[in-house]
Protein backbone atom coordinates (compact mmCIF):
# COMPACT_ATOMS: atom_id res chain seq x y z
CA UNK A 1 -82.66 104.07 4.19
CA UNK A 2 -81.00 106.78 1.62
CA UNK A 3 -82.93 108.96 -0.27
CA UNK A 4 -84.41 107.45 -3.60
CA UNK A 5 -82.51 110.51 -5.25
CA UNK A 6 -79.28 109.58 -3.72
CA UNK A 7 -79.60 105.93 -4.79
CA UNK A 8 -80.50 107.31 -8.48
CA UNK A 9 -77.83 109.79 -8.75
CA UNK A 10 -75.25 107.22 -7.36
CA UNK A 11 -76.37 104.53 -9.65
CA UNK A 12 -76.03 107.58 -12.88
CA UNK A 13 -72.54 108.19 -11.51
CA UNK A 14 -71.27 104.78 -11.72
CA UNK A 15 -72.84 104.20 -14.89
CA UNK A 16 -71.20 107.22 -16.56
CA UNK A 17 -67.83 106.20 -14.82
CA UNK A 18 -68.15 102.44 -16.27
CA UNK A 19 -69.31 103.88 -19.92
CA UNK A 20 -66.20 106.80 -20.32
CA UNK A 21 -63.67 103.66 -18.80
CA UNK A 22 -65.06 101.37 -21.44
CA UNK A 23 -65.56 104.27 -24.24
CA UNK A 24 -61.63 105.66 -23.78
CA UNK A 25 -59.51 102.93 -24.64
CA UNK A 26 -61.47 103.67 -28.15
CA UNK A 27 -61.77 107.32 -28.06
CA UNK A 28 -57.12 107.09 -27.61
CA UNK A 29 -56.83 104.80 -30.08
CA UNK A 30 -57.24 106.96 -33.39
CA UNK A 31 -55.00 109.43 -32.46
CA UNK A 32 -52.36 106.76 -31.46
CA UNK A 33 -52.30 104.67 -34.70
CA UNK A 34 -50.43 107.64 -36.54
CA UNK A 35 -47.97 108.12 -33.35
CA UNK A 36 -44.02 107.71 -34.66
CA UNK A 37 -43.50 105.92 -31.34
CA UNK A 38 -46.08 103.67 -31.01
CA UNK A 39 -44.74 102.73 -34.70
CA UNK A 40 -41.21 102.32 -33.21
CA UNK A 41 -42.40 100.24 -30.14
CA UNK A 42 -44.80 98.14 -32.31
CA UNK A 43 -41.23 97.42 -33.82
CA UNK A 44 -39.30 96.73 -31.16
CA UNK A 45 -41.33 95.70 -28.11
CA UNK A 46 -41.64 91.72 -28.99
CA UNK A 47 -38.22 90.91 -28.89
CA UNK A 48 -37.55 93.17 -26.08
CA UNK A 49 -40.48 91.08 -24.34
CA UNK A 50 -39.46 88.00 -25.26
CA UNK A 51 -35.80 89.06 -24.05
CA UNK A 52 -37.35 89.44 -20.35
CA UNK A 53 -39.24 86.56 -20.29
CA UNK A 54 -36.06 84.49 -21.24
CA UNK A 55 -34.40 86.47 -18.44
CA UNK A 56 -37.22 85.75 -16.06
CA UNK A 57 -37.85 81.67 -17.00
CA UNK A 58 -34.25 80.91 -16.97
CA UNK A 59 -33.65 83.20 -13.77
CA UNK A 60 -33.78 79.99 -11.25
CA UNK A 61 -32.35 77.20 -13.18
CA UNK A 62 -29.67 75.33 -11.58
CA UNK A 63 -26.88 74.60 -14.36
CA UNK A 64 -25.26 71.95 -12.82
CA UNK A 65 -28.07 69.84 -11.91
CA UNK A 66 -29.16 66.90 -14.96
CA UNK A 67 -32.68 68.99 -14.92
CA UNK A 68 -31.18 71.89 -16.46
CA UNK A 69 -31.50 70.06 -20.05
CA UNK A 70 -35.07 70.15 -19.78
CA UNK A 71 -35.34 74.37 -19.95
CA UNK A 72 -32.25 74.32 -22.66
CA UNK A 73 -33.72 71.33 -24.75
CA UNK A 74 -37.44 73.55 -24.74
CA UNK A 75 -35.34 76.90 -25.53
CA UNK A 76 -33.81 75.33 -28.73
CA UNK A 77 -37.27 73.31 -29.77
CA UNK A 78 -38.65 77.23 -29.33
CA UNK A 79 -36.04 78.76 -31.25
CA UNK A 80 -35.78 76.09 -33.72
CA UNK A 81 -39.77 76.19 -34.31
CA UNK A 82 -39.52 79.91 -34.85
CA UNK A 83 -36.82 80.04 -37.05
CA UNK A 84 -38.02 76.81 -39.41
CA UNK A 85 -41.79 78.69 -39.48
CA UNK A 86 -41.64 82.20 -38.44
CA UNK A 87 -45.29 81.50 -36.30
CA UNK A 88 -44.76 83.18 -32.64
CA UNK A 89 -47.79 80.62 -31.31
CA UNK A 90 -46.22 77.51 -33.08
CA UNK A 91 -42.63 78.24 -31.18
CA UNK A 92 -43.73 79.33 -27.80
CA UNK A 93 -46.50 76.17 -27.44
CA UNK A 94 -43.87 73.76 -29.05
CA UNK A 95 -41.15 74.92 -26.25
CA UNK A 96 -43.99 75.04 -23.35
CA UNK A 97 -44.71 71.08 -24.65
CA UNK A 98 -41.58 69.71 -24.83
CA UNK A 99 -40.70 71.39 -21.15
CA UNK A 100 -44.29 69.68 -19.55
CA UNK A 101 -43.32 66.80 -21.30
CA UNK A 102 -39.30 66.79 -20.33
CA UNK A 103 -39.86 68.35 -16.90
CA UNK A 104 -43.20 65.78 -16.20
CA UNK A 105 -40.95 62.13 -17.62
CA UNK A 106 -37.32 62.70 -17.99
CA UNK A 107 -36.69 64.68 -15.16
CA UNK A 108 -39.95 64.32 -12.66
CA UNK A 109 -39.51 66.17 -9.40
């Protein structure tokens, strides 16, 4: 069996490592909020996200296939939603619903 001061001074170690990983993200943050480019990519990172993820969900569709109007019937319900309300949780769950509902009873697999 280890040495009770081993056990203690592994248990210290790990419990300082576990308090400065949790403590950092807060200790960064400060100095961050005044940063020019995390001001620019505050900007400009959503729609370059939401760019990639169109990219990505549309990557395997099959154009010529009747199933295809599901994805571009949910990508216009998103866009639409979005544009009529300007709410970024409105548009994406609207488009995620009307896919489930196209892809699950129009066009089941």
């Amino acid at each position: 069996m280890p040495d009770p001061g081993y056990l203690l001074a592994a248990v210290a170690v790990s419990a300082a490592v576990t308090w400065a990983l949790r403590a950092l993200p807060f200790a960064v943050l400060a100095p961050l909020r005044s940063s020019r480019t995390v001001r620019y990519l505050s900007t400009r990172m959503p729609a370059g996200v939401m760019v990639i993820l169109l990219g990505y969900c549309l990557r395997d569709v099959s154009w010529t296939a009747p199933s295809a109007l599901a994805p571009i019937v949910a990508l216009a319900v998103t866009a639409g939603l979005h544009l009529w309300r300007r709410n970024a949780v409105l548009s994406i769950v609207g488009g995620t619903v009307v896919h489930v509902l196209m892809a699950s009873f129009v066009f089941p697999a």
